[in-house]
C-alpha atoms as a PDB file:
ATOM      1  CA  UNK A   1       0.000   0.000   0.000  1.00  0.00           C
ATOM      2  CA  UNK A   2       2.869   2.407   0.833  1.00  0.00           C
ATOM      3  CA  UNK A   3       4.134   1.299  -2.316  1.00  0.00           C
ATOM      4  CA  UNK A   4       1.377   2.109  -4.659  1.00  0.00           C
ATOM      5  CA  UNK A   5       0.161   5.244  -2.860  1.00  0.00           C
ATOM      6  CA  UNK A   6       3.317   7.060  -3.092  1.00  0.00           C
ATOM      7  CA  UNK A   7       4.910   6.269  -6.052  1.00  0.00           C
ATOM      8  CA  UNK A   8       2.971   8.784  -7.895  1.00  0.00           C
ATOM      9  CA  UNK A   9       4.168  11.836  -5.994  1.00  0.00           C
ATOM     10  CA  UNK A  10       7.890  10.071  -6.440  1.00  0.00           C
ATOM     11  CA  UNK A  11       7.953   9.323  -9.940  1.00  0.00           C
ATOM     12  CA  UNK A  12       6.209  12.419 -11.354  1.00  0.00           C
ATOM     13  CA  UNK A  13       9.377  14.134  -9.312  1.00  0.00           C
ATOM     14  CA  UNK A  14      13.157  13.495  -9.203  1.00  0.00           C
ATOM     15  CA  UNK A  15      13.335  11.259  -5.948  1.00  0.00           C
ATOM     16  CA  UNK A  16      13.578   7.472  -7.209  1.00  0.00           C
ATOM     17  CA  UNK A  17      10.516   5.138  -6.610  1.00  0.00           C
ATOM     18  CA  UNK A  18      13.736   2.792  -4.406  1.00  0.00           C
ATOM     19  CA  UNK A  19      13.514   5.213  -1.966  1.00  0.00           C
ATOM     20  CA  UNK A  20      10.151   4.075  -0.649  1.00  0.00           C
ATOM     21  CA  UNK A  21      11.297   0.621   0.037  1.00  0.00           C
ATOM     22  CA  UNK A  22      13.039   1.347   3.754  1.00  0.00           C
ATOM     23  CA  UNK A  23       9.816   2.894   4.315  1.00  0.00           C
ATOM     24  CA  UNK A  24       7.817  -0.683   3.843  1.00  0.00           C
ATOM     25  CA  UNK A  25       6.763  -3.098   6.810  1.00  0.00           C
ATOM     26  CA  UNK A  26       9.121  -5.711   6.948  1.00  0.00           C
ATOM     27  CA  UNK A  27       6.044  -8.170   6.797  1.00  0.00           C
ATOM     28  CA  UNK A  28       5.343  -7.070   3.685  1.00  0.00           C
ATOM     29  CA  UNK A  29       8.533  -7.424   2.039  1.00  0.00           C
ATOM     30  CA  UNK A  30       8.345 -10.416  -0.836  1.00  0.00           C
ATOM     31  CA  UNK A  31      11.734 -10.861  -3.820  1.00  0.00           C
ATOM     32  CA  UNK A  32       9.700  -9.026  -6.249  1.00  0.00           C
ATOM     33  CA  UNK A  33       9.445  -5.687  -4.318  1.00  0.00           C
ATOM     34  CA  UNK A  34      13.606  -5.473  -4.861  1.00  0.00           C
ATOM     35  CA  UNK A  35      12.446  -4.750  -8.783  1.00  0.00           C
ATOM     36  CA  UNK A  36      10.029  -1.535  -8.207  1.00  0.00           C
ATOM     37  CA  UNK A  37      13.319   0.560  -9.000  1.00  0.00           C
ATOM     38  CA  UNK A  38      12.229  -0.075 -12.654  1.00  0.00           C
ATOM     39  CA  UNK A  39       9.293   1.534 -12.732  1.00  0.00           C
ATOM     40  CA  UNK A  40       8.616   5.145 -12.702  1.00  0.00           C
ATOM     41  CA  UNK A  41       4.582   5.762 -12.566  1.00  0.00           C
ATOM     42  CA  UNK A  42       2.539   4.110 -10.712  1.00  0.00           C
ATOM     43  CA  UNK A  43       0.570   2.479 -13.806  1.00  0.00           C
ATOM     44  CA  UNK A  44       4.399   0.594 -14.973  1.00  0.00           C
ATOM     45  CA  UNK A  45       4.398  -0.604 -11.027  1.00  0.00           C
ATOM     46  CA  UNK A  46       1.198  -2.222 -11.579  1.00  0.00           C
ATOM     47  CA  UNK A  47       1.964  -3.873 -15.032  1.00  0.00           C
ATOM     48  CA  UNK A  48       5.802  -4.765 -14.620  1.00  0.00           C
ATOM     49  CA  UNK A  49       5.605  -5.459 -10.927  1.00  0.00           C
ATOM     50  CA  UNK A  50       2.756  -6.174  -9.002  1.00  0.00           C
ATOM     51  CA  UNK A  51       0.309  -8.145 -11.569  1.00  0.00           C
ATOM     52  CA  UNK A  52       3.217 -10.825 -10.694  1.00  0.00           C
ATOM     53  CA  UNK A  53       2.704 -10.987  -6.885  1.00  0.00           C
ATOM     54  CA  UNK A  54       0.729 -11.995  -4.272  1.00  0.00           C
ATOM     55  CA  UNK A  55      -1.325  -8.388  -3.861  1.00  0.00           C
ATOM     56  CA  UNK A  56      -2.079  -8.621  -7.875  1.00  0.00           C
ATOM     57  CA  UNK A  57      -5.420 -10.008  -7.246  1.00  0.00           C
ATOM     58  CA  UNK A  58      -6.129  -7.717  -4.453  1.00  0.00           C
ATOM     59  CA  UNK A  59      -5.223  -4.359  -6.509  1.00  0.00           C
ATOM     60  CA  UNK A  60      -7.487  -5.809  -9.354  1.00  0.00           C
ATOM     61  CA  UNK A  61     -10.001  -5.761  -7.267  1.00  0.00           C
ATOM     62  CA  UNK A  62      -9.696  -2.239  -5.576  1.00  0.00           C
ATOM     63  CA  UNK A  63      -8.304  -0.148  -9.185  1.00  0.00           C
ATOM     64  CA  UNK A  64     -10.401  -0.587 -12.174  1.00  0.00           C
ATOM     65  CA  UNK A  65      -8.310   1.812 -14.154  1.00  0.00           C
ATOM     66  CA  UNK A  66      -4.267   1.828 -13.332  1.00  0.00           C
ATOM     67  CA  UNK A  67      -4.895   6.060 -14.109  1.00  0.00           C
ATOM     68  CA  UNK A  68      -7.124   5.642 -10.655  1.00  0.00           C
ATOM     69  CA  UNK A  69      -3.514   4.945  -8.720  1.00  0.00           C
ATOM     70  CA  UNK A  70      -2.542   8.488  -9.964  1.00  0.00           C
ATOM     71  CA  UNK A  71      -6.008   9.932  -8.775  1.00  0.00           C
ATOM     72  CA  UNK A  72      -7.312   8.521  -5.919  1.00  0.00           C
ATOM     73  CA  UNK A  73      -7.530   9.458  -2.190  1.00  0.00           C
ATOM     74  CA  UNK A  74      -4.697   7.535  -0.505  1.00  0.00           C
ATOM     75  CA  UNK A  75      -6.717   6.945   2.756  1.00  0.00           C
ATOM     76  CA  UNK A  76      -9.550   5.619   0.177  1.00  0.00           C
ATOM     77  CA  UNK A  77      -7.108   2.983  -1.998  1.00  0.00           C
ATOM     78  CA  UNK A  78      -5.833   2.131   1.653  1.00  0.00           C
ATOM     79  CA  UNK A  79      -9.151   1.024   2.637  1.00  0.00           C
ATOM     80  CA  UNK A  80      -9.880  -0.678  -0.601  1.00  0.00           C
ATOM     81  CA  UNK A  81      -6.928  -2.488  -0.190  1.00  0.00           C
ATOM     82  CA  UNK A  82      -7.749  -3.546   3.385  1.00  0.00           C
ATOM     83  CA  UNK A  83     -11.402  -4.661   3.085  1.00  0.00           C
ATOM     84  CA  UNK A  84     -10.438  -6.596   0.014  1.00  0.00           C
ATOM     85  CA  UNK A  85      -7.634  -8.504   2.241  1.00  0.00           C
ATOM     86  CA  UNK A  86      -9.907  -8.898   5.121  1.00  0.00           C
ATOM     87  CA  UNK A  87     -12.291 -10.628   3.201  1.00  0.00           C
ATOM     88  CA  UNK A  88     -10.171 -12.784   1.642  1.00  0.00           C
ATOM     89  CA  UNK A  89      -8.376 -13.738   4.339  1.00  0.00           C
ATOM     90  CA  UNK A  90     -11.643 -14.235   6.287  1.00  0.00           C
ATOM     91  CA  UNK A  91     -12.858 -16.897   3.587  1.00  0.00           C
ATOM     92  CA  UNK A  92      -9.377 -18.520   3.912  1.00  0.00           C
ATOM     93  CA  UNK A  93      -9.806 -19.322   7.418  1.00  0.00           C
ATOM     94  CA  UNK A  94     -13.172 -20.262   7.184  1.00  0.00           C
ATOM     95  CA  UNK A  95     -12.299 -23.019   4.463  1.00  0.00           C
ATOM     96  CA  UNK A  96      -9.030 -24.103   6.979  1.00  0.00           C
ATOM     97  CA  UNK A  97     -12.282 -25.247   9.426  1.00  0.00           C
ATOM     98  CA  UNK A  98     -11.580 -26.964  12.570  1.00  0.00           C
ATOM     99  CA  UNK A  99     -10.026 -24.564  15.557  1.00  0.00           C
ATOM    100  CA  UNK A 100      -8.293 -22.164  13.419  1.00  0.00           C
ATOM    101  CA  UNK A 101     -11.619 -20.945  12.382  1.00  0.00           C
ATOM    102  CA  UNK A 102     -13.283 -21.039  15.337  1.00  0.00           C
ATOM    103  CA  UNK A 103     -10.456 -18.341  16.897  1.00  0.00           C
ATOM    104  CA  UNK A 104      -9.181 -16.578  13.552  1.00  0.00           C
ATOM    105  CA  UNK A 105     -13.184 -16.069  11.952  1.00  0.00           C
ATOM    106  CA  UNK A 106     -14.418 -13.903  15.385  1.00  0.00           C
ATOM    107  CA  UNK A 107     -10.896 -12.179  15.628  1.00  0.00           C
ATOM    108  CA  UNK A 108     -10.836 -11.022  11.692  1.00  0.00           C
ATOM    109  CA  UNK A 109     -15.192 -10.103  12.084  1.00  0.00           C
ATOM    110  CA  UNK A 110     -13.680  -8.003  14.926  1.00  0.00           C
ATOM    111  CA  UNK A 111     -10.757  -6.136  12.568  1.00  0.00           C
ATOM    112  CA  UNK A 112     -13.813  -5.772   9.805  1.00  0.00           C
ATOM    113  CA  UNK A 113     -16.287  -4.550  12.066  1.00  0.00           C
ATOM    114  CA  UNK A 114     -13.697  -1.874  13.763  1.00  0.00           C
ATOM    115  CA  UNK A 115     -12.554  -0.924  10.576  1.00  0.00           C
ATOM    116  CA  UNK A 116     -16.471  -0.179   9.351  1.00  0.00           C
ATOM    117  CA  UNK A 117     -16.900   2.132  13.060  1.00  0.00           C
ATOM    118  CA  UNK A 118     -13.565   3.831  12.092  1.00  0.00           C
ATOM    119  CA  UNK A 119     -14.271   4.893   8.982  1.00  0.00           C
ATOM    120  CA  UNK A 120     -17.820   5.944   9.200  1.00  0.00           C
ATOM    121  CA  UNK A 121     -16.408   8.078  11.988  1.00  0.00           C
ATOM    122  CA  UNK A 122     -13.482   9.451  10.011  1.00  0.00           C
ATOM    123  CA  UNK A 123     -15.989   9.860   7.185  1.00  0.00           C
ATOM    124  CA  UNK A 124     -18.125  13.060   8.556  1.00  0.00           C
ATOM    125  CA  UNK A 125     -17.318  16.253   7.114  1.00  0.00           C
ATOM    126  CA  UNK A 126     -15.827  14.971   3.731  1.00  0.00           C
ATOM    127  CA  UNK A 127     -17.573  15.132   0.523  1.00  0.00           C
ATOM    128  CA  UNK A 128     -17.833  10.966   0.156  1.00  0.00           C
ATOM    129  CA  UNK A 129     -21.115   9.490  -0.982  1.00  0.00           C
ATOM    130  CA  UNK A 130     -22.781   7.195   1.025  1.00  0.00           C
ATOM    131  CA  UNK A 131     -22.542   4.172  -1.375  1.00  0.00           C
ATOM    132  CA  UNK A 132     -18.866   5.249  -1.328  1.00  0.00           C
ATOM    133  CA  UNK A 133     -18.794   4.856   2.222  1.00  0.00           C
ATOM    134  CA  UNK A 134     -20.450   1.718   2.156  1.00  0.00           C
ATOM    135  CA  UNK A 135     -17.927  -0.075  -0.447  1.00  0.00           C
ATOM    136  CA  UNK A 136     -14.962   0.580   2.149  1.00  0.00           C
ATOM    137  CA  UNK A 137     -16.729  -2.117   4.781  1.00  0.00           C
ATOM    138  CA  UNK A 138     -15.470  -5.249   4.752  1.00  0.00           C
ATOM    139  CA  UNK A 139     -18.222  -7.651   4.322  1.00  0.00           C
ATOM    140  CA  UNK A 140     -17.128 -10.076   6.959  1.00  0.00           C
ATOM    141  CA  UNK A 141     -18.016  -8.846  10.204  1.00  0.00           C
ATOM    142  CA  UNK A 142     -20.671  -9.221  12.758  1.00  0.00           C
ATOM    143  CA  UNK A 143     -22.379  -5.976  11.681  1.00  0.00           C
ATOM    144  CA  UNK A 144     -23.121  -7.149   7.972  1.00  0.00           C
ATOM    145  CA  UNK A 145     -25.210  -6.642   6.212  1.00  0.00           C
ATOM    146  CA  UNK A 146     -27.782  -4.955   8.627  1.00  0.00           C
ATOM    147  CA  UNK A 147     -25.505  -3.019  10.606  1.00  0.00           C
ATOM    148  CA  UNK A 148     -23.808  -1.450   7.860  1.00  0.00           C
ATOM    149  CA  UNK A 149     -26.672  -0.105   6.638  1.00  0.00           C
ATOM    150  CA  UNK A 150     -27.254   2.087   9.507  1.00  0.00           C
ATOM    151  CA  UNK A 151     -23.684   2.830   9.869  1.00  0.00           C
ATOM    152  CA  UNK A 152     -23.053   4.234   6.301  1.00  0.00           C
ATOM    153  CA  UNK A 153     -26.020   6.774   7.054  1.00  0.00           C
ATOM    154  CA  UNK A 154     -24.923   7.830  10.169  1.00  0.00           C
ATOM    155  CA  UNK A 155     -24.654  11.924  10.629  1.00  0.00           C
ATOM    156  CA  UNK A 156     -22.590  12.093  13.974  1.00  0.00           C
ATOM    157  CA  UNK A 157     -20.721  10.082  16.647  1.00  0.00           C
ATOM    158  CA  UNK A 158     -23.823   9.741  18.679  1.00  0.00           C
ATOM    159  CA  UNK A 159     -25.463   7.573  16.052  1.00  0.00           C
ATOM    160  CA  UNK A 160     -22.605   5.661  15.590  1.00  0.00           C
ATOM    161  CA  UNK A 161     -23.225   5.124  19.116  1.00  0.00           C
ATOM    162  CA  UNK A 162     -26.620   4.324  18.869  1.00  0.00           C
ATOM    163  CA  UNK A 163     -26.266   2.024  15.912  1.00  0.00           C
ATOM    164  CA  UNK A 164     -23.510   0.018  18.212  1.00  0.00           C
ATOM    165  CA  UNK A 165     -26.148  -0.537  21.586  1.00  0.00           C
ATOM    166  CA  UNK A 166     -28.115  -2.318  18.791  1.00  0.00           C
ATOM    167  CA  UNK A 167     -25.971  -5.405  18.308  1.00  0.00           C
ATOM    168  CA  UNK A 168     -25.235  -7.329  21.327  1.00  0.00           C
ATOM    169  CA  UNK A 169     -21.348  -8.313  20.258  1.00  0.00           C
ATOM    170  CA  UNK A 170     -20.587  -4.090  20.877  1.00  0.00           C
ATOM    171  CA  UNK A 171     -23.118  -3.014  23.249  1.00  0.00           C
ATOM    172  CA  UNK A 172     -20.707  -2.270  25.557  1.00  0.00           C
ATOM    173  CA  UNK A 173     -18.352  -0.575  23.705  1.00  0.00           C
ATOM    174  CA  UNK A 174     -18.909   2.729  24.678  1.00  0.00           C
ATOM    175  CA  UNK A 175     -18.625   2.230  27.950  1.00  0.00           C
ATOM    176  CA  UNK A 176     -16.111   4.694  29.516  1.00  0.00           C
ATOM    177  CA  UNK A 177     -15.906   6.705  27.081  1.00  0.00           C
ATOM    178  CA  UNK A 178     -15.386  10.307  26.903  1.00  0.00           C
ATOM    179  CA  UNK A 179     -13.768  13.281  26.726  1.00  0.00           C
ATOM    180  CA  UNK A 180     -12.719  13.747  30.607  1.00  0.00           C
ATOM    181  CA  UNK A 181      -9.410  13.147  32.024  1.00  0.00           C
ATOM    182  CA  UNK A 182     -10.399   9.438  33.328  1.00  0.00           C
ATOM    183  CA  UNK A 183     -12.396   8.455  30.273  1.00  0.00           C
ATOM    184  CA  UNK A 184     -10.589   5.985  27.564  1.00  0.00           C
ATOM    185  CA  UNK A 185     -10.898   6.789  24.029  1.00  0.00           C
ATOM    186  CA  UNK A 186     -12.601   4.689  21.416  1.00  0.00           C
ATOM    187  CA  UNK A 187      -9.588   3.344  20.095  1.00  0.00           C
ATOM    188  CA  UNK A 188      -8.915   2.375  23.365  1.00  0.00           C
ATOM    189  CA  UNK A 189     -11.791   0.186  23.924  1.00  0.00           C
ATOM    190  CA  UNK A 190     -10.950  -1.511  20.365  1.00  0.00           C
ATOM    191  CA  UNK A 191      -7.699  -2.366  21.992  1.00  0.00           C
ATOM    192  CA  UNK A 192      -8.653  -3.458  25.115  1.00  0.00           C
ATOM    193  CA  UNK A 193     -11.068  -5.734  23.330  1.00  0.00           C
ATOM    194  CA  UNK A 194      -8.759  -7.146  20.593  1.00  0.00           C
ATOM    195  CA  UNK A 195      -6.038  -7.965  23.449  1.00  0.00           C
ATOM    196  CA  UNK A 196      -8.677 -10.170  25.366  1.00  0.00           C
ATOM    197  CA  UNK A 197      -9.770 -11.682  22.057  1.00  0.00           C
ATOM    198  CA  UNK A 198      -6.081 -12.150  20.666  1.00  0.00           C
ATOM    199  CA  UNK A 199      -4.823 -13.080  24.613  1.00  0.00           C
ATOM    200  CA  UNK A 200      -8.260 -16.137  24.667  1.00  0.00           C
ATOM    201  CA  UNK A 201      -6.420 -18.039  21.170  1.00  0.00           C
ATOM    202  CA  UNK A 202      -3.655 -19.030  23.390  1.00  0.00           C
ATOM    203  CA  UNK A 203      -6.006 -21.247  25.709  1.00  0.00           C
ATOM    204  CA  UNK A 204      -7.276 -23.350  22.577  1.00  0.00           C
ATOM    205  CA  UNK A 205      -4.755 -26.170  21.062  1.00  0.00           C
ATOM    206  CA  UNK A 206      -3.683 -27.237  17.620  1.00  0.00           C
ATOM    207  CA  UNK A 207      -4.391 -24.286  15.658  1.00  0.00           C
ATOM    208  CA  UNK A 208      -2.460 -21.343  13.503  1.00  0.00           C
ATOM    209  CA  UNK A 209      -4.378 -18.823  14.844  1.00  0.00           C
ATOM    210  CA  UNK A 210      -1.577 -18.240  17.810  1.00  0.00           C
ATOM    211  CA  UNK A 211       0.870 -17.255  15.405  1.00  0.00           C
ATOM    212  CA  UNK A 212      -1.270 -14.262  13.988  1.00  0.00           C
ATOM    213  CA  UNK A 213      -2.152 -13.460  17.612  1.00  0.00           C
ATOM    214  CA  UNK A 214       1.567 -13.561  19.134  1.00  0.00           C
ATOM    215  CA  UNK A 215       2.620 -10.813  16.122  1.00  0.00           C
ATOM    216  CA  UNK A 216      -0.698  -8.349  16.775  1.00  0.00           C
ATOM    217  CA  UNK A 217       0.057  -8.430  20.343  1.00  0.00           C
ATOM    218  CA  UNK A 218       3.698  -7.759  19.782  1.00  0.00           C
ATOM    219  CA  UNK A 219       2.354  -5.061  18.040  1.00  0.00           C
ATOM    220  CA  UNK A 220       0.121  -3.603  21.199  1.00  0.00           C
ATOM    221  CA  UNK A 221       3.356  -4.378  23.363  1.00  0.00           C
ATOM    222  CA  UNK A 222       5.148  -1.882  20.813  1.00  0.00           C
ATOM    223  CA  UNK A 223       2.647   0.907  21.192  1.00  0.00           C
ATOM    224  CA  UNK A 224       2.686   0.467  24.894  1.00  0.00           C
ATOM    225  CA  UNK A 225       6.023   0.917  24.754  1.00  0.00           C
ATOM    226  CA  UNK A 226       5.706   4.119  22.579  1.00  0.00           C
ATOM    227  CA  UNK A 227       3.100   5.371  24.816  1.00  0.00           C
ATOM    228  CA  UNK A 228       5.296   5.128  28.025  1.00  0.00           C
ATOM    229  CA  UNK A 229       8.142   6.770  26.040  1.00  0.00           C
ATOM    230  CA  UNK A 230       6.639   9.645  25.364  1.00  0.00           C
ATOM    231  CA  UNK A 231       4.616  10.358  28.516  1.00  0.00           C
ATOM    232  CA  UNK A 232       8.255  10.218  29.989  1.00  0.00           C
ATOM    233  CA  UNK A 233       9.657  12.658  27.636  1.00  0.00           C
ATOM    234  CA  UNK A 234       6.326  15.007  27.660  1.00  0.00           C
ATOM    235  CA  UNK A 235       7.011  14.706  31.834  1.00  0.00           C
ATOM    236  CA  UNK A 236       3.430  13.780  32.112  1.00  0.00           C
ATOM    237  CA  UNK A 237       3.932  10.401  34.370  1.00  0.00           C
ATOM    238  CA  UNK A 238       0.568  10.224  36.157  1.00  0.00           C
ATOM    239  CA  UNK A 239      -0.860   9.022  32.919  1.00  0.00           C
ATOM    240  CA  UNK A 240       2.217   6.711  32.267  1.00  0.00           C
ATOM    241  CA  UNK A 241      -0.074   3.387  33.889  1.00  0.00           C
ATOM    242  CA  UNK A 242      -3.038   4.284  30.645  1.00  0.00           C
ATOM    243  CA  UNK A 243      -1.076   1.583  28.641  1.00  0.00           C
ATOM    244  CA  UNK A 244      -3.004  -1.717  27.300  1.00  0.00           C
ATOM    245  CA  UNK A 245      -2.354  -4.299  29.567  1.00  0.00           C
ATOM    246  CA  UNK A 246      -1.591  -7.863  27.463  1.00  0.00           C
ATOM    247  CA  UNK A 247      -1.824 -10.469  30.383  1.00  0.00           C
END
């Protein structure tokens, strides 16, 4: 995603497209990525790199027109991008059966549903149509198809909200929070509630759903430690303890 969002603003200038690849995840590194230094737009990355590797058949998905990489919102290919993989990787562990499904599906409908509350959130105040809105949610979560009906014509937080107290799986997910000095945020709460969810795969046996849950909550342990880091340079310790716990 990095990638493909950014190459247009480097190849239209005189920075090389190689420069973006320290910025990439090391998770996401595969041997073709060492060959985007040959391309210099982002519709030659598509055609001379990417249609050979493993995100081809997610970009096909999410850019009907290799122009559209030049043209469209970042945040919006991101998305794309992200409900597309979701979904896939949803139907994947479905189809593995057995335990692995029974941790990874609830886990992933989690990520899809979060991601659906986030961007309906992040949505108010731009100029994006509601069907727009509507073709960023992953279709793989416990608030499809209903739920995402309601969320897509939300107007404000507060109907988010609403929309939320509806379904029993996020009823509580408001709880605590606010804008005062003790309240958590709402990323918080999805935090809080991944950890326990991620933190739970480790008590079932025989499954692969431990290794995707040791690396996400390596991941919270790394923002923990972020978060303590800078409370500690800001000299604001008394919040220093408003970390998510893991165990």
């Amino acid at each position: 995603a990095v990638v493909s969002t950014q190459s247009g603003h480097y190849g239209r200038g005189n920075r090389p497209i190689a420069e973006l690849l320290p910025r990439c995840h090391p998770l996401g590194r595969f041997d073709e990525l060492a060959t985007i230094s040959i391309a210099t737009s982002p519709a030659e990355l598509f055609n001379a790199v990417m249609v050979d590797t493993p995100l081809a058949p997610f970009f096909s998905e999410c850019v009907q027109d290799e122009n559209d990489l030049d043209e469209m919102n970042i945040e919006i290919l991101r998305n794309k991008l992200y409900k597309a993989y979701f979904e896939d990787f949803y139907g994947f562990c479905e189809s593995l059966g057995g335990t692995t499904a029974d941790v990874m599906c609830p886990i992933l409908a989690f990520e899809a549903d979060r991601r659906a509350i986030t961007i309906t959130i992040n949505s108010f105040r731009t100029d994006l149509l509601k069907d727009d809105i509507e073709n960023l949610y992953p279709k793989c979560g416990k608030l499809f198809p209903e739920g995402l009906k309601f969320l897509k014509n939300a107007e404000d937080r507060e109907e988010v909200r609403r929309i939320c107290e509806r379904f029993g799986a996020y009823k509580d997910l408001y709880t605590g929070v606010g804008d005062g000095p003790n309240d958590k945020t709402l990323e918080d709460k999805f935090f809080e509630e991944e950890v326990k969810m991620l933190a739970l795969s480790f008590e079932q046996q025989f499954h692969f759903g431990v290794f995707y849950a040791f690396v996400k909550l390596k991941e919270q342990e790394n923002r923990n430690i972020v978060w303590i880091a800078e409370c500690i340079a800001q000299k604001n310790k008394n919040k220093i303890d408003n970390y998510i716990p893991i165990f």
